[in-house]
Protein backbone atom coordinates (compact mmCIF):
# COMPACT_ATOMS: atom_id res chain seq x y z
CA UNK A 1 -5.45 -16.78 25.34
CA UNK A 2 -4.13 -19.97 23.81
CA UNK A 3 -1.74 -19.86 21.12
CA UNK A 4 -3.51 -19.59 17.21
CA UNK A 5 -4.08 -22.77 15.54
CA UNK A 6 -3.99 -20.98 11.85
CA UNK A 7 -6.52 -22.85 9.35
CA UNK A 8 -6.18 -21.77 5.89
CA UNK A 9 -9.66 -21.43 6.00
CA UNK A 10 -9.89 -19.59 9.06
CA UNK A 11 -7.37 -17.07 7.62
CA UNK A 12 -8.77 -16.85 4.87
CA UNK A 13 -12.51 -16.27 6.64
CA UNK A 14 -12.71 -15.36 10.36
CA UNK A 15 -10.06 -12.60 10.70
CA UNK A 16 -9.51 -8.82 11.12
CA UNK A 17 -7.44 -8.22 7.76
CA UNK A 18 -10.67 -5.73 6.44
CA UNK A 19 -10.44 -3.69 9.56
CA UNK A 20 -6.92 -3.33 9.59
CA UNK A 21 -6.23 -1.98 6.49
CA UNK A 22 -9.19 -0.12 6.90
CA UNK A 23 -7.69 1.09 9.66
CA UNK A 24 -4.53 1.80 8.11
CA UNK A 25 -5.95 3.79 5.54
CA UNK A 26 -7.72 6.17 8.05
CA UNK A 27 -4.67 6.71 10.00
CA UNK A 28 -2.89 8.40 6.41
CA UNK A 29 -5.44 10.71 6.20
CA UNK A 30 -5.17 11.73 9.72
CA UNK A 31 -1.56 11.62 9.69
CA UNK A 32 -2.11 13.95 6.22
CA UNK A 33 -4.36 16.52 7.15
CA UNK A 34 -1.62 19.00 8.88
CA UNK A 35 1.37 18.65 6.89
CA UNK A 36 -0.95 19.42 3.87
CA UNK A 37 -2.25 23.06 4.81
CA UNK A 38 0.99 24.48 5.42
CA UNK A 39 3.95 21.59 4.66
CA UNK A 40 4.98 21.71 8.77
CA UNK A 41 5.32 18.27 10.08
CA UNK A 42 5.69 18.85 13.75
CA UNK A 43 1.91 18.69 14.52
CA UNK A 44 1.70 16.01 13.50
CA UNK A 45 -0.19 13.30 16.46
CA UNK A 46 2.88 10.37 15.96
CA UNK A 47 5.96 12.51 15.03
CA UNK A 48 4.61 14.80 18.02
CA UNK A 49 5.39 11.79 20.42
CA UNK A 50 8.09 10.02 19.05
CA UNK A 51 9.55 12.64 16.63
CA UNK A 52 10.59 9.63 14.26
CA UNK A 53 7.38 7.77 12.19
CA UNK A 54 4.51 9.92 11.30
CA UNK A 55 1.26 8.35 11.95
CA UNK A 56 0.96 7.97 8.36
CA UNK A 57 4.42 6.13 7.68
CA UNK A 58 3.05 3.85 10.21
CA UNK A 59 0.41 2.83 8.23
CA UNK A 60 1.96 2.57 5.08
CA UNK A 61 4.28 0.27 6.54
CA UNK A 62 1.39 -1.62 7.92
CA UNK A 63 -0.01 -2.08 4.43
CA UNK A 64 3.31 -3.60 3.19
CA UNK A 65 3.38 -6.25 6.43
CA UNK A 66 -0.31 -7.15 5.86
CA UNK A 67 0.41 -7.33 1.64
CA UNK A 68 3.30 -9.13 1.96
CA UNK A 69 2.00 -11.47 4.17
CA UNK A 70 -1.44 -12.07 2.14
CA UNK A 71 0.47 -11.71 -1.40
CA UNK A 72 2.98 -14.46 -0.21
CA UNK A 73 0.02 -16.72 0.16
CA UNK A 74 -1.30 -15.77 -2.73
CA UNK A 75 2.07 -16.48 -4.98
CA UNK A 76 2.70 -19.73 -2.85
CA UNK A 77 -0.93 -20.98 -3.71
CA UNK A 78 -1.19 -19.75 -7.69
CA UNK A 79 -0.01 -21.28 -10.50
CA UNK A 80 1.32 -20.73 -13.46
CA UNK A 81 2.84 -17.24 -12.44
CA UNK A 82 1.14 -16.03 -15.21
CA UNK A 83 -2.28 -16.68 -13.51
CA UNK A 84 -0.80 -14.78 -10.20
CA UNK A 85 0.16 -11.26 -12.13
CA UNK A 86 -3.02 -11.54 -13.24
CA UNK A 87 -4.96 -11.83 -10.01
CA UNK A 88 -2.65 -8.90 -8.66
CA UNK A 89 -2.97 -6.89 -12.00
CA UNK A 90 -6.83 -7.01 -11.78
CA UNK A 91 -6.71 -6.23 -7.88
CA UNK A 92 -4.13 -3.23 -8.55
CA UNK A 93 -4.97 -1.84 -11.91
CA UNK A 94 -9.09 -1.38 -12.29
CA UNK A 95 -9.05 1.17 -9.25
CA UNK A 96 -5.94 3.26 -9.56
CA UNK A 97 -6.59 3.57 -13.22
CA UNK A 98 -10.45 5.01 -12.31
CA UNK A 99 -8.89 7.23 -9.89
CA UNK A 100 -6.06 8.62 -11.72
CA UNK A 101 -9.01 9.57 -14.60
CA UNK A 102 -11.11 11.11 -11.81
CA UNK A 103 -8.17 13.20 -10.61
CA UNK A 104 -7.75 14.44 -14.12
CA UNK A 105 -10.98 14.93 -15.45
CA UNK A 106 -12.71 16.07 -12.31
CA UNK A 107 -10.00 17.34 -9.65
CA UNK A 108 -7.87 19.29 -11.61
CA UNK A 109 -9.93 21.44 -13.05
CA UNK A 110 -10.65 22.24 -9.73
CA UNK A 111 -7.33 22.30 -8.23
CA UNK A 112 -6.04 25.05 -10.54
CA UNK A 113 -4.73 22.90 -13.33
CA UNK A 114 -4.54 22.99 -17.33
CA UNK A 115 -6.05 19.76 -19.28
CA UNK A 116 -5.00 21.62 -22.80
CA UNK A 117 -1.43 21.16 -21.65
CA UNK A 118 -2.17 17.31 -20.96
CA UNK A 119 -0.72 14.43 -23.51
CA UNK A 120 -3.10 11.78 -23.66
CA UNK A 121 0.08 9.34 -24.46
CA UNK A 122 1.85 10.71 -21.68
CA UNK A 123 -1.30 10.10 -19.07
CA UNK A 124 -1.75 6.48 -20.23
CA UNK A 125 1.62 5.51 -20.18
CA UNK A 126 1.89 6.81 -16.78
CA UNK A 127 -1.37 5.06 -15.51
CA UNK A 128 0.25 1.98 -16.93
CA UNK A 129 3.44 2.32 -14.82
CA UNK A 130 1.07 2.69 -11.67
CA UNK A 131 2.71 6.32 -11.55
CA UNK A 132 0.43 9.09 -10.42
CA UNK A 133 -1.50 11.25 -13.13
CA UNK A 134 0.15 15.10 -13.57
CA UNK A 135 -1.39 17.94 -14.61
CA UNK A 136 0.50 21.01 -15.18
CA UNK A 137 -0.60 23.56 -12.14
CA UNK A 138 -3.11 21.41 -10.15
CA UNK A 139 -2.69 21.99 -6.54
CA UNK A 140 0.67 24.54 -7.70
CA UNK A 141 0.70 27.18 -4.84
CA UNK A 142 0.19 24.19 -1.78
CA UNK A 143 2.61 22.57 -0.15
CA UNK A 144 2.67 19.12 -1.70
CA UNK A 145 1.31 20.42 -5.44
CA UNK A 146 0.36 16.73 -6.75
CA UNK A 147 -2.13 15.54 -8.21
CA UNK A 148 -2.58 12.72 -5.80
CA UNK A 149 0.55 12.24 -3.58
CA UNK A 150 -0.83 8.83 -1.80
CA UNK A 151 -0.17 6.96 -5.26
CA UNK A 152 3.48 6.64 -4.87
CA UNK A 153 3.31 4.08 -2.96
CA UNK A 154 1.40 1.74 -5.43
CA UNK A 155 4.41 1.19 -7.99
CA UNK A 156 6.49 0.18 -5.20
CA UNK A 157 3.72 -2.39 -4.06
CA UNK A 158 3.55 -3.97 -7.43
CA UNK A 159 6.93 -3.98 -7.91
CA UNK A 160 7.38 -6.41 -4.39
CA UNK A 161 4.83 -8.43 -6.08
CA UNK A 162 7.36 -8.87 -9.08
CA UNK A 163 10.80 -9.33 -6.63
CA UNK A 164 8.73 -12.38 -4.98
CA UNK A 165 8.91 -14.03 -7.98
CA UNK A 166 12.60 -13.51 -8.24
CA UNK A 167 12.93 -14.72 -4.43
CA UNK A 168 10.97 -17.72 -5.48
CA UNK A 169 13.63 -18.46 -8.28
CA UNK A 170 15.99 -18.25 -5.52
CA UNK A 171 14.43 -21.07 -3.73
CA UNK A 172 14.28 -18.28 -0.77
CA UNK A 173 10.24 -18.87 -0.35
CA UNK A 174 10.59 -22.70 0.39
CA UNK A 175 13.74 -22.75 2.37
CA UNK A 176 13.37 -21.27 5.90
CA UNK A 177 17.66 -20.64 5.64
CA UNK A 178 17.64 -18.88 2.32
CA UNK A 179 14.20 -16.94 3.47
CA UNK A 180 16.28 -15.81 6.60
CA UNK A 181 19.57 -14.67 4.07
CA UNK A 182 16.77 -13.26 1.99
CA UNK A 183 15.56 -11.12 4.79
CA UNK A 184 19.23 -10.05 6.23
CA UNK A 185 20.23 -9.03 2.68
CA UNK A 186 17.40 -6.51 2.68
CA UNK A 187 18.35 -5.88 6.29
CA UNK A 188 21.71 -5.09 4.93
CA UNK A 189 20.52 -2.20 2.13
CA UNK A 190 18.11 -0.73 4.50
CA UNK A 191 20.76 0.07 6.97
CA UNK A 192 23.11 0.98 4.11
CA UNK A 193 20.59 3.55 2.98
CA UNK A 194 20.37 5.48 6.30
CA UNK A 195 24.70 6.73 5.74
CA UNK A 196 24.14 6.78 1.41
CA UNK A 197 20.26 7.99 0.40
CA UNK A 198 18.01 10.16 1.33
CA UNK A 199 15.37 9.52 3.83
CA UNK A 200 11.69 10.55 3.36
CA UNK A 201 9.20 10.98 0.94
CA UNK A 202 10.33 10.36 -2.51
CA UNK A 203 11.32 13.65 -4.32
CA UNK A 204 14.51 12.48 -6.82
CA UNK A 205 15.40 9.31 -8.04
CA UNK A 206 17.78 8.41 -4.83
CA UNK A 207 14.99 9.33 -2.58
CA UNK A 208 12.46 7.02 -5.08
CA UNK A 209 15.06 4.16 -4.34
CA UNK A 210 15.47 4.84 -0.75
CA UNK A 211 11.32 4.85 -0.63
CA UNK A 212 11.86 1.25 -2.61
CA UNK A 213 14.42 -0.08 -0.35
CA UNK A 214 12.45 0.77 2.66
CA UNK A 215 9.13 -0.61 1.45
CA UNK A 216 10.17 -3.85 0.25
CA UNK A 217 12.22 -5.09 3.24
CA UNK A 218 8.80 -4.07 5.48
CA UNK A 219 7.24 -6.16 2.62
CA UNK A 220 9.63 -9.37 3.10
CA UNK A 221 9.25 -9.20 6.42
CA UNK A 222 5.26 -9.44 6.37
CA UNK A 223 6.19 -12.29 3.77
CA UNK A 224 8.81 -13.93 6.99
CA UNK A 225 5.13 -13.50 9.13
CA UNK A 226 3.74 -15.89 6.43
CA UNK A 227 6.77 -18.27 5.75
CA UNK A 228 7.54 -18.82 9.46
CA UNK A 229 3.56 -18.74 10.24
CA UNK A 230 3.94 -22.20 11.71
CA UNK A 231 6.77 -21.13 14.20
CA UNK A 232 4.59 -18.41 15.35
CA UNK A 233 2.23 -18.23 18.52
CA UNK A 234 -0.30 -15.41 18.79
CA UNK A 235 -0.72 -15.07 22.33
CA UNK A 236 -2.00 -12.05 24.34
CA UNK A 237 1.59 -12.52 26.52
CA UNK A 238 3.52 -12.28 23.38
CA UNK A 239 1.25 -9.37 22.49
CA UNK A 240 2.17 -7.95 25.56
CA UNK A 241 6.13 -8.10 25.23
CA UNK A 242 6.23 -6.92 21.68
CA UNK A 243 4.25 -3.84 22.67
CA UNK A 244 7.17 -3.57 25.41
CA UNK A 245 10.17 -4.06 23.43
CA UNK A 246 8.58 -1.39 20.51
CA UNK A 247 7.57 1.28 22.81
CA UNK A 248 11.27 2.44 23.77
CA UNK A 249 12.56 1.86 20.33
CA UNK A 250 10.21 3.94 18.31
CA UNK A 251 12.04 6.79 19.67
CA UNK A 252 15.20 6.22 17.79
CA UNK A 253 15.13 6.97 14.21
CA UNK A 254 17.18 4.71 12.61
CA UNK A 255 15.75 1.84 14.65
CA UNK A 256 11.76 2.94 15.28
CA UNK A 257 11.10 1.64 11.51
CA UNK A 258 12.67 -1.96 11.41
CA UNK A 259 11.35 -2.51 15.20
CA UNK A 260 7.84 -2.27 14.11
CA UNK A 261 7.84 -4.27 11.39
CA UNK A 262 9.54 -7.11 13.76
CA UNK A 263 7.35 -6.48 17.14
CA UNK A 264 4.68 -4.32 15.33
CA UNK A 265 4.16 -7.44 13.20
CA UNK A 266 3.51 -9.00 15.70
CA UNK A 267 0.82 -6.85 17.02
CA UNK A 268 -0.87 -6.74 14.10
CA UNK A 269 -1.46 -10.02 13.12
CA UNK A 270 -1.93 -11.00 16.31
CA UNK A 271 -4.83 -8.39 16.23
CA UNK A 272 -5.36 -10.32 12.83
CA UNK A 273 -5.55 -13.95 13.91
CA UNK A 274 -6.18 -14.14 17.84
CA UNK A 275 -8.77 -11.36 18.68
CA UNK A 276 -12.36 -12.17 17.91
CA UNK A 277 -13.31 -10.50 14.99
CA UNK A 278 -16.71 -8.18 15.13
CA UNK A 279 -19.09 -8.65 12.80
CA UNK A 280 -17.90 -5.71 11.23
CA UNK A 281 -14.25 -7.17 10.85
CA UNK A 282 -16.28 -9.90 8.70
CA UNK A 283 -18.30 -7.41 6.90
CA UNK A 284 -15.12 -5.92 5.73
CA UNK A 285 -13.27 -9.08 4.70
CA UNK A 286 -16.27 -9.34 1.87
CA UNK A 287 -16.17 -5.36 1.06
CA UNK A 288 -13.29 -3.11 1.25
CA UNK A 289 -13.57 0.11 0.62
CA UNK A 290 -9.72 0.54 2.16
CA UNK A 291 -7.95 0.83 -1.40
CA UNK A 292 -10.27 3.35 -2.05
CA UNK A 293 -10.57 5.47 0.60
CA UNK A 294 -6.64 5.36 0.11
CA UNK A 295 -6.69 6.55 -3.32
CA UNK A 296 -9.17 9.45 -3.11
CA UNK A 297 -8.24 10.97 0.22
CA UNK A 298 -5.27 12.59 -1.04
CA UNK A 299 -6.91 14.63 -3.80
CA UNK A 300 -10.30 15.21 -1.44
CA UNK A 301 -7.65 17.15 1.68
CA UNK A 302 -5.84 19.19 -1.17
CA UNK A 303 -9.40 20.19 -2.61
CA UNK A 304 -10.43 21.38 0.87
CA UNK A 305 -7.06 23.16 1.39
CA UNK A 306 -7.45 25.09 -1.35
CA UNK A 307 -10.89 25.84 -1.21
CA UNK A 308 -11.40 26.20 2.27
CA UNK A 309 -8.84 28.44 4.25
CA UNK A 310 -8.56 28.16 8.07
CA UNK A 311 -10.15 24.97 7.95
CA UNK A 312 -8.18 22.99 10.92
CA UNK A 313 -6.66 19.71 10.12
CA UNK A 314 -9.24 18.10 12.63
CA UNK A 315 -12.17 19.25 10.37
CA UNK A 316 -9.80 18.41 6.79
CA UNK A 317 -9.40 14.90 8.12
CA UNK A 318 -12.87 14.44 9.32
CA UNK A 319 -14.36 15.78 5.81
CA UNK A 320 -12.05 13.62 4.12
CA UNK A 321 -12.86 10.32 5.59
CA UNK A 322 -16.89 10.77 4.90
CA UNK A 323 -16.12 11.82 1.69
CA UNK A 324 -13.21 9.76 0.68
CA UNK A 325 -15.27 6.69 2.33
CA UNK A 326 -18.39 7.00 0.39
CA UNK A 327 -15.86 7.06 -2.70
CA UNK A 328 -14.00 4.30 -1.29
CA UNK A 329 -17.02 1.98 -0.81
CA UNK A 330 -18.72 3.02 -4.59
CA UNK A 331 -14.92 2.31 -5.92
CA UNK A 332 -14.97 -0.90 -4.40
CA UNK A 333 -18.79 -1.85 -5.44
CA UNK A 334 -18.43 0.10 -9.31
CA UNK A 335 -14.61 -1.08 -10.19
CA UNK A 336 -13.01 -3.21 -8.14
CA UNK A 337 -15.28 -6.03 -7.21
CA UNK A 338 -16.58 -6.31 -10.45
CA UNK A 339 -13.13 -6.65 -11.97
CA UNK A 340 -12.78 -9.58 -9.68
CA UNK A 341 -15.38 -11.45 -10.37
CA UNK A 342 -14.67 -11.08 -14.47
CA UNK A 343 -10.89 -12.50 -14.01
CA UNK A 344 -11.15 -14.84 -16.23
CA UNK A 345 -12.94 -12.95 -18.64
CA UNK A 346 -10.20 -10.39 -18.71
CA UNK A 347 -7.37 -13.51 -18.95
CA UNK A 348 -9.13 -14.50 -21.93
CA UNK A 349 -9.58 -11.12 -23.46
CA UNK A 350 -5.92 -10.14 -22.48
CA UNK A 351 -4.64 -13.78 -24.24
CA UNK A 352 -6.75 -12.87 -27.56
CA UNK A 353 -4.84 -9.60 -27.43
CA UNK A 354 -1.61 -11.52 -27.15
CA UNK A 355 -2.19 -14.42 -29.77
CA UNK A 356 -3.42 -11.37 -32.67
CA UNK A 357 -0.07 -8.97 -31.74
CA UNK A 358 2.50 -11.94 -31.88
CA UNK A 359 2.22 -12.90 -35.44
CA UNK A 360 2.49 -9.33 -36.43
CA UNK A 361 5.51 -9.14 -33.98
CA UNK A 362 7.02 -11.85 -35.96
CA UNK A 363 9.36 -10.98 -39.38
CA UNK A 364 7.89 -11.32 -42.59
CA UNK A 365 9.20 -14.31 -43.99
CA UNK A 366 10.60 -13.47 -47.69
């Protein structure tokens, strides 16, 4: 195979992005499904061969190559900035906000918890922080008792989203030396964190910064994929001798994490750019249910936990995916694309807002 010619049409067109994170999405529920019935790890299909990354770390850290790569574009190529929060906000915000009122109104009731003890204030200030919705006892006698566990990782997302900005102040997104101090800085903190913080799922504030750390280097270096994209050759050979230099390292833990977001990178958007892409690849680019499916499997494998003892984690994952899909594909078709297509409707709504609340901001002139 020849090395890719990127078009910024082609990327933007005639690629595998949709199936990816597709992908990536069902490979959390999978990697879910038996840590979930009874909190024990070690069945898990990844950590069982490489007792490092769980299948669903994996993909998590795929999401953050693929966004940071796509979001990078997407900064580079919107102005003002204002204009750019807004096309993340509205990408972000219309389908985690429906979901966190679904898992309130409609899961917890069923998950054991108590709506009279929820604050309305409290709930909307924590959908508005992109933190996920609590209800006192959902889900309280299981192993991971929230509400909907996958959402932690969407704060973190939005917050790269915000640091790009910041790198962009730092001239670090147009100069290939400051990108490359950029991305040893971050190099620096995530090694730093494996002697100071906590590693694993955030359950404190250190391991919430640890989570941070982690995620937004994987981030920048999806972002490096995009900055460097010209430097780059997709080829099935290089394919080939990433594959072989991350097969031996994802057995060491403090190195199985950094080498696949350098040589799996490379696999995936080599996947991305130089395989053919189905029809089915280009079905998804136009509709993806992936965000969705993301956001409502958690909730969906708890349900079943709870309701259905003995039910092995081939059957919870399996369950979850139809289910979680169909909700993933109606979120996407109901909320999200909608939202998309009424962006500027929302920019104008959301400037109204601003113009009326500044002059009643402003002192009272005596």
């Amino acid at each position: 195979m020849t090395p890719l010619q990127q078009n910024p049409d082609d990327e933007r067109r005639a690629n595998n992005f949709g199936l990816v994170r597709l992908v990536f999405a069902a490979l959390v529920v999978l990697s879910h499904a038996p840590e979930l019935i009874d909190g024990n790890r070690s069945r898990e299909p990844l950590t069982k061969v490489f007792g490092t990354l769980s299948l669903g770390e994996l993909a998590v850290d795929g999401f953050f190559l693929v966004s940071g790569y796509l979001i990078t574009r997407s900064y580079l190529n919107t102005r003002p900035f204002s204009a750019y929060l807004m096309k993340r906000a509205v990408r972000i915000y219309p389908g985690f906000l429906v979901a966190s009122l679904v898992c309130i109104v409609l899961v917890a009731p069923f998950a054991g918890g108590d709506l009279s003890a929820v604050s309305v204030l409290q709930c909307c200030a924590r959908a508005m922080l992109l933190l996920m919705p609590v209800v006192p006892g959902a889900f309280a006698e299981l192993p991971f008792p929230y509400l909907n566990g996958s959402m932690w990782t969407i704060p973190c997302e939005f917050g790269c989203y915000l640091l790009l900005s910041l790198a962009n102040d730092a001239r670090a997104l147009r100069r290939p030396g400051r990108s490359v101090l950029l991305l040893a800085g971050l190099a620096g903190l995530y090694v730093l964190r494996w002697f100071f913080l906590p590693i694993g799922a955030p359950g404190s504030l250190l391991g919430t910064l640890s989570e941070l750390i982690r995620l937004t280097f994987v981030f920048f270096c999806g972002s490096a994929f995009y900055l460097f994209r010209d430097r780059i050759s997709y080829t099935r050979r290089g394919a080939l001798i990433a594959a072989l230099m991350l097969l031996p390292l994802m057995f060491s833990p403090p190195l199985a994490e950094p080498a696949f977001a350098a040589f799996g990178g490379y696999l995936i958007f080599w996947f991305t750019f130089a395989v053919r892409p189905a029809p089915v690849s280009l079905a998804l680019n136009r509709a993806d249910p992936s965000y969705g499916l993301y956001l409502y499997a958690f909730p969906v494998q708890n349900l079943l936990v709870l309701h259905v003892p003995g039910l092995s984690p081939w059957s919870n994952s399996t369950v979850a995916l139809i289910v979680a899909g169909f909700l993933g594909v109606l979120s996407w078709y109901a909320v999200e694309r909608p939202a998309l297509r009424q962006q500027e409707l929302v920019r104008r709504v959301c400037r109204r807002a601003a113009t009326a609340l500044l002059p009643a901001a402003r002192p009272t002139q005596a």
